[in-house]
N, C-alpha and C. Protein backbone atom coordinates (compact mmCIF):
# COMPACT_ATOMS: atom_id res chain seq x y z
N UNK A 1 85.91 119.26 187.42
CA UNK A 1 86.35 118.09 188.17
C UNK A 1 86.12 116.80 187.37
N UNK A 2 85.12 117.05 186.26
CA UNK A 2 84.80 115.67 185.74
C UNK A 2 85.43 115.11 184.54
N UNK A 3 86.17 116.25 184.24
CA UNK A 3 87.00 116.16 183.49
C UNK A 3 88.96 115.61 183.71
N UNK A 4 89.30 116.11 185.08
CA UNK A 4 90.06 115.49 185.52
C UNK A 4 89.80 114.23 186.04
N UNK A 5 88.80 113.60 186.00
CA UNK A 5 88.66 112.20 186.79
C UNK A 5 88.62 111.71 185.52
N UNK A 6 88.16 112.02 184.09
CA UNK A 6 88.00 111.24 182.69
C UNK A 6 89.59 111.19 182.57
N UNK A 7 90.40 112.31 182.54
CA UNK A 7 91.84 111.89 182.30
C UNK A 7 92.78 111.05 182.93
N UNK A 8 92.38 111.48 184.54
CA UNK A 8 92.92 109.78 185.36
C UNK A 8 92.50 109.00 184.91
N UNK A 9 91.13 108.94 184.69
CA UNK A 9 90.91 107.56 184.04
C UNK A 9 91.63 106.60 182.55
N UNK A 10 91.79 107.51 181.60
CA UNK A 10 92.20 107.38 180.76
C UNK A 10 93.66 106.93 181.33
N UNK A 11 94.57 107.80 181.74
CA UNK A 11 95.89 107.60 181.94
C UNK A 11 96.19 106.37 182.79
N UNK A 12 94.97 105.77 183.17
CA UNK A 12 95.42 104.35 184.39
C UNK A 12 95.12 103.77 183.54
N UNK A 13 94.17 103.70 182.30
CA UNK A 13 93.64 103.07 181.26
C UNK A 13 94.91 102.59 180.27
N UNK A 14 95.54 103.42 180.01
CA UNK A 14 96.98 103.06 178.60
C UNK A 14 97.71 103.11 179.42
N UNK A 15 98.19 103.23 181.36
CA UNK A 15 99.25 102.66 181.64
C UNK A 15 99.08 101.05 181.79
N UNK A 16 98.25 100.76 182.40
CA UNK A 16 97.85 99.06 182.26
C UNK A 16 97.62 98.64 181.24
N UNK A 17 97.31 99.08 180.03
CA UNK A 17 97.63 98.39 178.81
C UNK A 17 98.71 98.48 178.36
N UNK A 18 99.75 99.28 178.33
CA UNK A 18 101.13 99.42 178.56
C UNK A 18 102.10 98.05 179.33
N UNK A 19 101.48 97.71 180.34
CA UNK A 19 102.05 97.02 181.05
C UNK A 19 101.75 95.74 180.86
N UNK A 20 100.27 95.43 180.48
CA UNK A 20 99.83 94.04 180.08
C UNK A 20 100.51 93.94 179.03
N UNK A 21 100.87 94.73 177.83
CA UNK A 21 101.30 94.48 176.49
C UNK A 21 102.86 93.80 176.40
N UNK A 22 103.44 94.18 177.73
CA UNK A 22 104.63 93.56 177.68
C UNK A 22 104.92 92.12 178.12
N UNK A 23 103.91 91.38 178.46
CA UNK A 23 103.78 90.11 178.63
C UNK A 23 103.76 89.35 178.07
N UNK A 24 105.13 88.48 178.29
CA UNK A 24 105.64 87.96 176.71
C UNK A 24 104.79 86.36 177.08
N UNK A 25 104.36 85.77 175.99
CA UNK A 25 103.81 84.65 175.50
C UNK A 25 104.72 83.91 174.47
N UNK A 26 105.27 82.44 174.58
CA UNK A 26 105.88 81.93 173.80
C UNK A 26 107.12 82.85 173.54
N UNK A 27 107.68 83.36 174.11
CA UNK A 27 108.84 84.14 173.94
C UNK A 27 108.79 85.56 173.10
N UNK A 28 108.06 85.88 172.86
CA UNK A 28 107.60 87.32 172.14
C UNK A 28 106.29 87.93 173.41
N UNK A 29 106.77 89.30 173.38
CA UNK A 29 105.40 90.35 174.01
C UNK A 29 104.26 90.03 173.26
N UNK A 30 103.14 90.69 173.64
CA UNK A 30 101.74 90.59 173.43
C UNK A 30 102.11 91.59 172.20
N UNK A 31 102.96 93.09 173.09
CA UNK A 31 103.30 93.94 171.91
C UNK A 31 103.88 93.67 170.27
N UNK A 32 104.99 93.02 170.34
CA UNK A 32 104.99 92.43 169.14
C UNK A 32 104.58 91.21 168.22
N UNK A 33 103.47 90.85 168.75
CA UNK A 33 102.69 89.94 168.27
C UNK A 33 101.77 91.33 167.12
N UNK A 34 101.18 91.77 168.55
CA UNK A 34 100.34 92.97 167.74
C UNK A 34 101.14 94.24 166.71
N UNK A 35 102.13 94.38 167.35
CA UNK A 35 102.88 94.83 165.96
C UNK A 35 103.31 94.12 164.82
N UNK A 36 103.76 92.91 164.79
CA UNK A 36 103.59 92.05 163.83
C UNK A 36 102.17 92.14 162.40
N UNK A 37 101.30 92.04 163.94
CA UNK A 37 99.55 91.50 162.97
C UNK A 37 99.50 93.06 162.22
N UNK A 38 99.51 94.05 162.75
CA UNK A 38 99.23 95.65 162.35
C UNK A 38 100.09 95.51 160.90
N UNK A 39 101.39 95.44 160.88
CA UNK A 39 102.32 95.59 159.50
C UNK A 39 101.89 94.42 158.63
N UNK A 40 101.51 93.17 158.95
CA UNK A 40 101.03 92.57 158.14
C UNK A 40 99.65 92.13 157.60
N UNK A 41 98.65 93.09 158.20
CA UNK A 41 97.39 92.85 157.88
C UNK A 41 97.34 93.51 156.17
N UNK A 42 95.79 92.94 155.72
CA UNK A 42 95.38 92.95 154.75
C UNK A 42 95.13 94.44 154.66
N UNK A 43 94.40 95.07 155.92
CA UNK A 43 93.73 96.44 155.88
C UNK A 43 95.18 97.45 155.79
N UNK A 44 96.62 97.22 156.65
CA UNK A 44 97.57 98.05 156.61
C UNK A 44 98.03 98.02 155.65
N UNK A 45 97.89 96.69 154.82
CA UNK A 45 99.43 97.49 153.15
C UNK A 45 97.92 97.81 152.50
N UNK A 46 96.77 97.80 152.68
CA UNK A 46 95.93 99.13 151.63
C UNK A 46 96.14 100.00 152.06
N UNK A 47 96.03 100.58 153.66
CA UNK A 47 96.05 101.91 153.84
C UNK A 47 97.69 102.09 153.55
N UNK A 48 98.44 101.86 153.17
CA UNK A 48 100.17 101.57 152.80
C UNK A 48 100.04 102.13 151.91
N UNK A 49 99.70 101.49 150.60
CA UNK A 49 99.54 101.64 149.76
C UNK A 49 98.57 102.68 148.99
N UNK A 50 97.59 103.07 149.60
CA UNK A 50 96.91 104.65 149.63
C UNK A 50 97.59 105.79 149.86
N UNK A 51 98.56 105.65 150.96
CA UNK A 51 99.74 106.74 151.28
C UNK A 51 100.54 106.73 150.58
N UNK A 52 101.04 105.51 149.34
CA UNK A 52 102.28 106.04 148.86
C UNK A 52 101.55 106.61 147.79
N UNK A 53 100.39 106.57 147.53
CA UNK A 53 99.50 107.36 145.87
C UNK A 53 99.30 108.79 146.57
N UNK A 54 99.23 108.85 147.79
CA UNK A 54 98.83 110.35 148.21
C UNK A 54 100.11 111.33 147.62
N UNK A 55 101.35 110.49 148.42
CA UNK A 55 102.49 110.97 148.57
C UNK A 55 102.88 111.59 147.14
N UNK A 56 103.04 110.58 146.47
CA UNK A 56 103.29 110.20 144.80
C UNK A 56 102.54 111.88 144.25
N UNK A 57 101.14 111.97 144.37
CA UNK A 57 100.34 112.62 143.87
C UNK A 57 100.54 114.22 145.12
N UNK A 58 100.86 114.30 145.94
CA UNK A 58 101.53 115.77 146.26
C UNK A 58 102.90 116.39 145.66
N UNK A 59 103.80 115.05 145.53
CA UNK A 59 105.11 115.66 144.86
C UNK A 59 104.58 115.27 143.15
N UNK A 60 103.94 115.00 142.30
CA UNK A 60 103.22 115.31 141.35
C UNK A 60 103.04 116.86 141.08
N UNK A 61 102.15 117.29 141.95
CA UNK A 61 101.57 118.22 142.17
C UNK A 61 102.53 119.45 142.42
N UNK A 62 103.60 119.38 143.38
CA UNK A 62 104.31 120.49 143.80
C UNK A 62 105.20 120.41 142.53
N UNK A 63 105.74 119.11 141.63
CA UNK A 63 106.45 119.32 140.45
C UNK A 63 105.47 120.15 139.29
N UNK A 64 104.77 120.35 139.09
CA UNK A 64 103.57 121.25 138.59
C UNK A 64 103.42 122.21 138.62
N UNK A 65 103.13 122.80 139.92
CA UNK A 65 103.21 123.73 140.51
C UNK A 65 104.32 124.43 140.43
N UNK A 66 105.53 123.92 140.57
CA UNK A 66 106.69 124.61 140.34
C UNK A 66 107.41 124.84 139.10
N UNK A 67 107.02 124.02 138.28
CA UNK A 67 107.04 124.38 136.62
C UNK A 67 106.41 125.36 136.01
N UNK A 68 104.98 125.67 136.44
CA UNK A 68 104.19 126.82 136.22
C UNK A 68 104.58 128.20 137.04
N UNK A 69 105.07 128.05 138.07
CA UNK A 69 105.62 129.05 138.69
C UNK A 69 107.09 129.73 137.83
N UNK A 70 107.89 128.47 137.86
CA UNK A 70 108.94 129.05 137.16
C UNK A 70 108.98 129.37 134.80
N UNK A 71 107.93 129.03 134.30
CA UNK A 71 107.62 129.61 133.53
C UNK A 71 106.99 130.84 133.36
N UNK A 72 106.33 130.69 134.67
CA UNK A 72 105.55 132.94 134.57
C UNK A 72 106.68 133.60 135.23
N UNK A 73 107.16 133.41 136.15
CA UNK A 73 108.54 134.24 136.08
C UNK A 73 109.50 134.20 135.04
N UNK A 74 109.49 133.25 134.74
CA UNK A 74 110.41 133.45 133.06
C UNK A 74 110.04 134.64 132.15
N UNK A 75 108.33 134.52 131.91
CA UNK A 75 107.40 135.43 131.14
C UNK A 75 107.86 136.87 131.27
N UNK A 76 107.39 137.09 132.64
CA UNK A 76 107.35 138.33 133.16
C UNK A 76 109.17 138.86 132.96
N UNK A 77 110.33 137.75 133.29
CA UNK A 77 111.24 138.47 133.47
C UNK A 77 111.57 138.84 131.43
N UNK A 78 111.00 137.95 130.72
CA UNK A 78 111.49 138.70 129.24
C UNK A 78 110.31 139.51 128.50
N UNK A 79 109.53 139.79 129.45
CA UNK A 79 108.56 141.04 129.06
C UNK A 79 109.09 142.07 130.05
N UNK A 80 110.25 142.08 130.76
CA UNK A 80 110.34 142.94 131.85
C UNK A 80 112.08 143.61 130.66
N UNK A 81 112.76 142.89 130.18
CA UNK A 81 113.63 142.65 129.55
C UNK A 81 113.57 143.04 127.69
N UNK A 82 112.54 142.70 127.11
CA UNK A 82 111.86 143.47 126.19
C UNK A 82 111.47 145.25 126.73
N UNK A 83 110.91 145.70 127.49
CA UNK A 83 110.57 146.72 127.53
C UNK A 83 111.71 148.04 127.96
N UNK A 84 112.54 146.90 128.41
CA UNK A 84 113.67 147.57 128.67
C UNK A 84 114.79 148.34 127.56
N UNK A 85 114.70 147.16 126.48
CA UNK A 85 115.12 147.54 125.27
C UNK A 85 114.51 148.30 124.65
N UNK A 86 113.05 148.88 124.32
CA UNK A 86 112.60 150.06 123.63
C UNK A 86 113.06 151.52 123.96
């Protein structure tokens, strides 16, 4: 039971912030004020900019990975291709 009363709670919790957020000030929502501040803070283009080195550095990685993959199958197919010829 105490667990369904934490989730009502919660869910009356982000619907009223939901609803306060749309209360526009000076002609813009609260919401896009705060979406505004989020895309242009100091802390979001680092973490921005951490994700595009992650990104960068997995397709790095899978280009690697797939170069080494497709050179041992190369291997194997002209040692498979050599033995064939004896």
């Amino acid at each position: 039971m105490e667990e369904l009363k934490f989730v009502l709670k919660c869910f009356l919790f982000t619907a009223l912030l939901v609803v306060l957020m749309q209360v526009k000030v000076g002609g813009a929502s609260i919401e896009a004020y705060s979406f505004h501040w989020l895309r242009k803070s100091t802390v979001s283009q680092y973490i921005q900019s951490v994700a595009a080195g992650g990104a960068m550095a997995i397709r790095n990685l899978g280009t690697k990975v797939k170069e080494g993959v497709v050179s041992t199958v190369d291997g194997f197919q002209e040692g498979a291709s050599e033995k064939a010829v004896r």
